[in-house]
PDB file of N, CA and C in Angstrom:
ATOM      1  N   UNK A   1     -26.530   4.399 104.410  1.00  0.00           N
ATOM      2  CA  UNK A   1     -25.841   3.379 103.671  1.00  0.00           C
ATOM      3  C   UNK A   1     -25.280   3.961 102.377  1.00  0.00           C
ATOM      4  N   UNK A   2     -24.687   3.211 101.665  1.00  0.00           N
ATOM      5  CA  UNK A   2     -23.521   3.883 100.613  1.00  0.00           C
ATOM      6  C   UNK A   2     -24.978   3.705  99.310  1.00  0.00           C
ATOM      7  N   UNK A   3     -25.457   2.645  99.295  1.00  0.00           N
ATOM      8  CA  UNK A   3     -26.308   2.919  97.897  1.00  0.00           C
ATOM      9  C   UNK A   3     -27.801   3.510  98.537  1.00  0.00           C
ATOM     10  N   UNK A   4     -27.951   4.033  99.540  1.00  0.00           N
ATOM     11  CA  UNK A   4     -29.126   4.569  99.407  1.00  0.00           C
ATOM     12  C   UNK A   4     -29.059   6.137  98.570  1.00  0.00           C
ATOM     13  N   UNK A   5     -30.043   6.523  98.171  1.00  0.00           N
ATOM     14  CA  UNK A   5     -29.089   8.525  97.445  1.00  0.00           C
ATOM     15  C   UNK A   5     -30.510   9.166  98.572  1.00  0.00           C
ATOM     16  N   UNK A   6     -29.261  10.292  98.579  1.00  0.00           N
ATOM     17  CA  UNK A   6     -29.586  11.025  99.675  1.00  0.00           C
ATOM     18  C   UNK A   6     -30.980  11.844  98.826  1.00  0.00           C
ATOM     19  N   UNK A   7     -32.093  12.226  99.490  1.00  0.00           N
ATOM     20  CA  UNK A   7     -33.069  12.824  99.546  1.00  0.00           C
ATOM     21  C   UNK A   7     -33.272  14.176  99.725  1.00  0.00           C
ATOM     22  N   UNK A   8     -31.971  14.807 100.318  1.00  0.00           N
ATOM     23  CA  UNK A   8     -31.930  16.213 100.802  1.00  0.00           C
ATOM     24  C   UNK A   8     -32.480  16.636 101.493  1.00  0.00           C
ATOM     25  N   UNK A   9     -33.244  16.322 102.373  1.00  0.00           N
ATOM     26  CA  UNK A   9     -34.505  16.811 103.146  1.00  0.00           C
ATOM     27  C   UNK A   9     -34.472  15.980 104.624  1.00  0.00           C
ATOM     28  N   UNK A  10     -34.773  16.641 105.664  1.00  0.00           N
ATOM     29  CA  UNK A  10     -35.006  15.775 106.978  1.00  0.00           C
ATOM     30  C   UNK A  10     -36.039  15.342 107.110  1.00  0.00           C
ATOM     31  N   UNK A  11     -36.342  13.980 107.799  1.00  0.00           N
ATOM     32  CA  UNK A  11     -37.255  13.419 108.095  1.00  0.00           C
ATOM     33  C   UNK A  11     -38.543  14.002 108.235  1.00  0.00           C
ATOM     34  N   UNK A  12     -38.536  14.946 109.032  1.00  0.00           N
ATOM     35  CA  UNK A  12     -39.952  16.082 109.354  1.00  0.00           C
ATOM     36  C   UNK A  12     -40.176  16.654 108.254  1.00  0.00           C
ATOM     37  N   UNK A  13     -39.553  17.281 107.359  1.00  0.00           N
ATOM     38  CA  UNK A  13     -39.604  18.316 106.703  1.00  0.00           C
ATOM     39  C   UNK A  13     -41.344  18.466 105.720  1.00  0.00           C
ATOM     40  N   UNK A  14     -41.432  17.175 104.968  1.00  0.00           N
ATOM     41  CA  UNK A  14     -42.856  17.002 104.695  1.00  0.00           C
ATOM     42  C   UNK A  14     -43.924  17.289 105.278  1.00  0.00           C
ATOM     43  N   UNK A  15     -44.081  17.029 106.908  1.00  0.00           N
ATOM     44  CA  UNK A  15     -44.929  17.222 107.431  1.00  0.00           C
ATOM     45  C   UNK A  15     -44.581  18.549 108.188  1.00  0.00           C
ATOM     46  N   UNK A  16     -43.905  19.592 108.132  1.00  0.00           N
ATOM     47  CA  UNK A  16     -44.032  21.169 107.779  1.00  0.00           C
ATOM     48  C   UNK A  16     -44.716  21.554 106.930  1.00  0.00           C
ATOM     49  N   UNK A  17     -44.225  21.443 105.627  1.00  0.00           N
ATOM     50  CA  UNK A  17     -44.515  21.403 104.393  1.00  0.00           C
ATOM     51  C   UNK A  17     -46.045  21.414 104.645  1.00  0.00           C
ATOM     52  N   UNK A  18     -46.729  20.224 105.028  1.00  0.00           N
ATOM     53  CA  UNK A  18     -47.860  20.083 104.813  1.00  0.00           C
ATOM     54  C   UNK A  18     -49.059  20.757 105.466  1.00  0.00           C
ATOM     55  N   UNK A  19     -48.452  20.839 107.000  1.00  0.00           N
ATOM     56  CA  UNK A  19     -48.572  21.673 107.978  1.00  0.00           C
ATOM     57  C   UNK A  19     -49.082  23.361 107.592  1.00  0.00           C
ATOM     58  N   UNK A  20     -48.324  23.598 106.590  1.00  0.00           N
ATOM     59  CA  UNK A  20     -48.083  25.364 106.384  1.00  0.00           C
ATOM     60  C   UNK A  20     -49.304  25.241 104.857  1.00  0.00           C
ATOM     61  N   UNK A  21     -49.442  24.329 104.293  1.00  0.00           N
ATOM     62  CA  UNK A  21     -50.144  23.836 103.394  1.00  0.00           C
ATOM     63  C   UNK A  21     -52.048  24.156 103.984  1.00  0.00           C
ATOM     64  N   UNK A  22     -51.811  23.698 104.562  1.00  0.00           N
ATOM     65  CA  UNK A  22     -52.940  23.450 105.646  1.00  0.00           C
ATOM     66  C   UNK A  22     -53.592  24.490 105.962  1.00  0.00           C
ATOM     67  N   UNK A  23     -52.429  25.482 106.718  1.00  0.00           N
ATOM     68  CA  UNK A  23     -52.725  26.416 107.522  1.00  0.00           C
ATOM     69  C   UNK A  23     -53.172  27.383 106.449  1.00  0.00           C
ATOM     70  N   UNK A  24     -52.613  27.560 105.369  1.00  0.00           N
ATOM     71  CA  UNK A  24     -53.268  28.645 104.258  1.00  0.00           C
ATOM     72  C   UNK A  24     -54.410  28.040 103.702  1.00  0.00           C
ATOM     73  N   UNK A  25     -54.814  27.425 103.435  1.00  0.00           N
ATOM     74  CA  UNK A  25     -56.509  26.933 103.143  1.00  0.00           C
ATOM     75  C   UNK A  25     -57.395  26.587 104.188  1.00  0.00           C
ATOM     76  N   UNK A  26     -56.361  26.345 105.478  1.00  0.00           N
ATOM     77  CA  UNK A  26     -57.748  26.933 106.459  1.00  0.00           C
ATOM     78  C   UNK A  26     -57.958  28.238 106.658  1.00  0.00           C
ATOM     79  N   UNK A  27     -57.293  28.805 106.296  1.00  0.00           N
ATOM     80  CA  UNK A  27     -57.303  30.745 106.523  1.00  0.00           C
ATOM     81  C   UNK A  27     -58.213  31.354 105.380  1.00  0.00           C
ATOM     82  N   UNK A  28     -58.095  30.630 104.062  1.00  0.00           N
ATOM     83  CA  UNK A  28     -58.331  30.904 102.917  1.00  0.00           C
ATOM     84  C   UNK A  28     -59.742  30.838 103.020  1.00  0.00           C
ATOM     85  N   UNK A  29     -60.290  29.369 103.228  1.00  0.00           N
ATOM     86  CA  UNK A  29     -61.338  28.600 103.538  1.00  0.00           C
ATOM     87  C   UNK A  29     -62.252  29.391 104.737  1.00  0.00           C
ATOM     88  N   UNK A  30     -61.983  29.277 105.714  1.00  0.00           N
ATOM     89  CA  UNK A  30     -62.567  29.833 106.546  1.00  0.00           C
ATOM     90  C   UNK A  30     -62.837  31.866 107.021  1.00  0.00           C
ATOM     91  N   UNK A  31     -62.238  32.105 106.507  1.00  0.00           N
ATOM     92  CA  UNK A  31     -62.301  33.751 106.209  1.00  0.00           C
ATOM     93  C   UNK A  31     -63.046  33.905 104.910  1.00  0.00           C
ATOM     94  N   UNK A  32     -62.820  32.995 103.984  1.00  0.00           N
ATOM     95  CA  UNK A  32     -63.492  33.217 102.770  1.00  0.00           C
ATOM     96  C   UNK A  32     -65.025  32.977 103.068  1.00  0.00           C
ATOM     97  N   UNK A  33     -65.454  31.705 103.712  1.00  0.00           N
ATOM     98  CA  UNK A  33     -66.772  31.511 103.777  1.00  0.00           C
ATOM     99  C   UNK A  33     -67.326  32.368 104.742  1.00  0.00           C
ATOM    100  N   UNK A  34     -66.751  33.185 105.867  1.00  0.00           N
ATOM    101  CA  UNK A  34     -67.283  34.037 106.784  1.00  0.00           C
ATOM    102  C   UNK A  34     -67.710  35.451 105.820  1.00  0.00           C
ATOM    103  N   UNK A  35     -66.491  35.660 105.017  1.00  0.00           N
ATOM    104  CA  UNK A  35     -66.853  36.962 104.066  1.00  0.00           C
ATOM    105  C   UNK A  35     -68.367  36.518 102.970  1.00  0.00           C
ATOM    106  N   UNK A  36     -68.626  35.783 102.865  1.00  0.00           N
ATOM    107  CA  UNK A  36     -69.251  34.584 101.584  1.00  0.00           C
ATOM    108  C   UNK A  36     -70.709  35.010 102.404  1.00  0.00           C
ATOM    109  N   UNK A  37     -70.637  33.981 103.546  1.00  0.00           N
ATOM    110  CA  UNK A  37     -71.466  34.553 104.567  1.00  0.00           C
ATOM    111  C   UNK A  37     -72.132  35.945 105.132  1.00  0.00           C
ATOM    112  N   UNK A  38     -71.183  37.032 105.559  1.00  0.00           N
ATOM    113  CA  UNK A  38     -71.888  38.420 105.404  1.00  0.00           C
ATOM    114  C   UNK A  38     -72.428  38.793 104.463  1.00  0.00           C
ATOM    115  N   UNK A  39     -71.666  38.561 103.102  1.00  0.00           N
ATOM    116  CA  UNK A  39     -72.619  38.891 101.535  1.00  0.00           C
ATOM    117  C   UNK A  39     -74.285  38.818 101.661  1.00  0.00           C
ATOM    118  N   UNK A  40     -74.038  37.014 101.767  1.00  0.00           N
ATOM    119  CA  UNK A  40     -75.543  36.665 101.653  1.00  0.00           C
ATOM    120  C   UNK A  40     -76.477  37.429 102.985  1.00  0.00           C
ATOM    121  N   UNK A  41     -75.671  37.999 104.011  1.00  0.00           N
ATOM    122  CA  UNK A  41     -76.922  38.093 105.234  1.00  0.00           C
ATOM    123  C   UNK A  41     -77.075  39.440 104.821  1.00  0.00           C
ATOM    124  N   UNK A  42     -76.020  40.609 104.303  1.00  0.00           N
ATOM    125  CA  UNK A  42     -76.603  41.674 104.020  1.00  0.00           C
ATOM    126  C   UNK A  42     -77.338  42.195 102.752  1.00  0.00           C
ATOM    127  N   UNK A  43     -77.022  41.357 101.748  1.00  0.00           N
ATOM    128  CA  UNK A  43     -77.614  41.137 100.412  1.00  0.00           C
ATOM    129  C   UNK A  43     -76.673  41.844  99.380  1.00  0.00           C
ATOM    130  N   UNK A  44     -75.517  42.235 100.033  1.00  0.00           N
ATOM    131  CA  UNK A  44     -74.659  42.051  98.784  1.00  0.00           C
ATOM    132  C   UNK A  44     -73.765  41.456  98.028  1.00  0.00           C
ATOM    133  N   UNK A  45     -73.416  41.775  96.764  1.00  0.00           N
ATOM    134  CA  UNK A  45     -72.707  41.294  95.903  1.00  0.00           C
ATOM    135  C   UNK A  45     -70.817  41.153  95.938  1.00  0.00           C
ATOM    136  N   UNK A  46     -70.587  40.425  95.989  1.00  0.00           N
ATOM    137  CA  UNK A  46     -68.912  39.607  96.677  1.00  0.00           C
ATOM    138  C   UNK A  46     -68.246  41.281  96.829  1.00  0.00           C
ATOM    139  N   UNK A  47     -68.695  41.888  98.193  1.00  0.00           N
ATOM    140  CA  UNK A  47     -67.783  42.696  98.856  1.00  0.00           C
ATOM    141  C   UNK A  47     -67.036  41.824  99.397  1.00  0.00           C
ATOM    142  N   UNK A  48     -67.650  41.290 100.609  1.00  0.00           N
ATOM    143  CA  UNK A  48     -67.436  41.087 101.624  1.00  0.00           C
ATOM    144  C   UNK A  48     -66.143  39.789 101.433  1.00  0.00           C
ATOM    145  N   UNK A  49     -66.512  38.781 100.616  1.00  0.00           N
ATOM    146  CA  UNK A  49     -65.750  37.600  99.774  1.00  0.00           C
ATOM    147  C   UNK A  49     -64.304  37.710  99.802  1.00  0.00           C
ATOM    148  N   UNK A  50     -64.084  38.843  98.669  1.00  0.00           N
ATOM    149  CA  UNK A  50     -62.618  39.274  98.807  1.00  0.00           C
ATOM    150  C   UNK A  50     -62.388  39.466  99.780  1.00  0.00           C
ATOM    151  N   UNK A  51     -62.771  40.362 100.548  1.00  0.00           N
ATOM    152  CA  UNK A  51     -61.993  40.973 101.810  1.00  0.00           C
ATOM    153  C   UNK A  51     -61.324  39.939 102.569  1.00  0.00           C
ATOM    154  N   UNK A  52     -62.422  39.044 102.822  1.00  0.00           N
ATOM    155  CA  UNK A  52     -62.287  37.641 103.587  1.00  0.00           C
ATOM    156  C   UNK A  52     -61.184  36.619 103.207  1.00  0.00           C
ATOM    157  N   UNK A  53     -61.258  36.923 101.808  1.00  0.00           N
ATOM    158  CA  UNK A  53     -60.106  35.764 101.040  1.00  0.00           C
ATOM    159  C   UNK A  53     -59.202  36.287 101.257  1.00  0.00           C
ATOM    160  N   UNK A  54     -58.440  37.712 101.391  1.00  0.00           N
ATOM    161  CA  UNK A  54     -57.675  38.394 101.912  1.00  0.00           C
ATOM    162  C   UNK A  54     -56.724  38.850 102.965  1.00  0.00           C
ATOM    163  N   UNK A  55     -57.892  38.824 103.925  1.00  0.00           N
ATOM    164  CA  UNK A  55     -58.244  38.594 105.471  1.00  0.00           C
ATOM    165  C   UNK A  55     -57.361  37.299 105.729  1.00  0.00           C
ATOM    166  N   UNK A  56     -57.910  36.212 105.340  1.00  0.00           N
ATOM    167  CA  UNK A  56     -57.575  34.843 105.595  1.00  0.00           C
ATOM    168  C   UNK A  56     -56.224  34.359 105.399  1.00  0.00           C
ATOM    169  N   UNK A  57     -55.870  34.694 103.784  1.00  0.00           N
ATOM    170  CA  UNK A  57     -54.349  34.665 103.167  1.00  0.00           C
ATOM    171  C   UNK A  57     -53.171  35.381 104.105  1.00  0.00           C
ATOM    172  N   UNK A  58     -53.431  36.752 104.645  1.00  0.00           N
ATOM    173  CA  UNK A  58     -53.036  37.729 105.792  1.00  0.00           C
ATOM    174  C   UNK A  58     -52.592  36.727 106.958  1.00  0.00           C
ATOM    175  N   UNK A  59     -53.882  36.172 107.445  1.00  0.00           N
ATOM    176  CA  UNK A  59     -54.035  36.302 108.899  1.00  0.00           C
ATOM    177  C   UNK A  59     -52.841  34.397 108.707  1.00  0.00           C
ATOM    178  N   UNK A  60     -53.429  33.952 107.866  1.00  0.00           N
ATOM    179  CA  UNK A  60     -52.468  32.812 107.960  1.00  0.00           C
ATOM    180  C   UNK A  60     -51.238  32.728 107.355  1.00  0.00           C
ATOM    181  N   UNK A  61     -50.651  33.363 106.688  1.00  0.00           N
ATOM    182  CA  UNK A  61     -48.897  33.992 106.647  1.00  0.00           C
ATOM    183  C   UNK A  61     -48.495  34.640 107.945  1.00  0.00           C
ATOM    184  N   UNK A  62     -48.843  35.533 108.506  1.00  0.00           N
ATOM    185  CA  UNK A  62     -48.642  35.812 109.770  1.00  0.00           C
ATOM    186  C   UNK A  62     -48.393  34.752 110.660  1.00  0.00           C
ATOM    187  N   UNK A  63     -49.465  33.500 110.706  1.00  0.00           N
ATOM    188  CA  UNK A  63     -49.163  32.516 111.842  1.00  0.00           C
ATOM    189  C   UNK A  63     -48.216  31.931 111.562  1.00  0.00           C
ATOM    190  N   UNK A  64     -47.618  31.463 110.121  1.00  0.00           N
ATOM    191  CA  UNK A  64     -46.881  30.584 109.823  1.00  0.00           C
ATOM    192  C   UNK A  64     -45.897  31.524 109.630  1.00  0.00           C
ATOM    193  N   UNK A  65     -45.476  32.501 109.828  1.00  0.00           N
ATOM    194  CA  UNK A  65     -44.226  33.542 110.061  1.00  0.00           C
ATOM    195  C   UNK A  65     -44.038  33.145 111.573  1.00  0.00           C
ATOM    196  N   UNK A  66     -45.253  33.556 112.134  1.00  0.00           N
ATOM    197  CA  UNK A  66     -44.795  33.474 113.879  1.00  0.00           C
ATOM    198  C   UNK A  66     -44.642  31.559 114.359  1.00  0.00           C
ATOM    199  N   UNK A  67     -44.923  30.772 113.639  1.00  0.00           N
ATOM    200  CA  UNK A  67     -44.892  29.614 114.391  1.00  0.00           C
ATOM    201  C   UNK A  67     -43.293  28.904 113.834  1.00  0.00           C
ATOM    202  N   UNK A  68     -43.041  29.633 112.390  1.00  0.00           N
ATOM    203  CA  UNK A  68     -41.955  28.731 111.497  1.00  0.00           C
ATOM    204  C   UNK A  68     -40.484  29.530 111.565  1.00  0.00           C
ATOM    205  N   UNK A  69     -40.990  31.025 111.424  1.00  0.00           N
ATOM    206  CA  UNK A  69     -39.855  31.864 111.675  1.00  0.00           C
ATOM    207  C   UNK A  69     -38.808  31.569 112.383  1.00  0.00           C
ATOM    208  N   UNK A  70     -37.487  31.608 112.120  1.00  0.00           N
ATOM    209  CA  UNK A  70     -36.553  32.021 112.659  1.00  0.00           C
ATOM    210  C   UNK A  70     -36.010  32.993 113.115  1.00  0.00           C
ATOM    211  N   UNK A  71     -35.690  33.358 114.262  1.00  0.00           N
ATOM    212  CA  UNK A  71     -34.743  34.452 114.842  1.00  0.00           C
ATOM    213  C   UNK A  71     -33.524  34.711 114.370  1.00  0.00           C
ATOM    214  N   UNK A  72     -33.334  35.575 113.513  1.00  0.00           N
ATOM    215  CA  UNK A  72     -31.861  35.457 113.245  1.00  0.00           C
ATOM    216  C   UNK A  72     -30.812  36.114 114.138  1.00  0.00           C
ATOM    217  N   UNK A  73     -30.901  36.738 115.317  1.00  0.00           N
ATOM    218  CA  UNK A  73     -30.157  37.041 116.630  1.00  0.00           C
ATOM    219  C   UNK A  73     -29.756  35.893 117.449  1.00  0.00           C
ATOM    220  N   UNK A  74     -30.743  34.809 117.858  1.00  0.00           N
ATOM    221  CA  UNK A  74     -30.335  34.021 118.421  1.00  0.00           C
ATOM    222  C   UNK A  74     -30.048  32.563 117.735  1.00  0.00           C
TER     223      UNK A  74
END
């Protein structure tokens, strides 16, 4: 309609957004507490933590490269 103002954004776009939101604090979250986890079972002090928070940040940019990515050939 003429007086609605445009939003710039498609309908979905939020729930990408939120989607990719997601996916890095479950990566974050869950690699972090697995690293969190080895610490305490071997008795050391936040090696393992980072790695994991690392690990996690990694492994979930990767998915959201491979699930969001575009091909720019086709």
């Amino acid at each position: 309609m003429a007086g609605d103002p445009d939003r710039g954004d498609e309908p979905g776009d939020s729930g990408v957004a939120w989607s990719i939101i997601g996916t890095l604090l479950a990566g974050v979250l869950v690699w972090g507490g697995i690293g969190y986890l080895v610490d305490r079972w071997l008795g050391t002090t936040n090696i393992f933590l980072p790695i994991g928070l690392v690990v996690g940040a990694g492994a979930a940019m990767y998915l959201i490269i491979v699930r969001y990515g575009k091909n720019s050939g086709t």
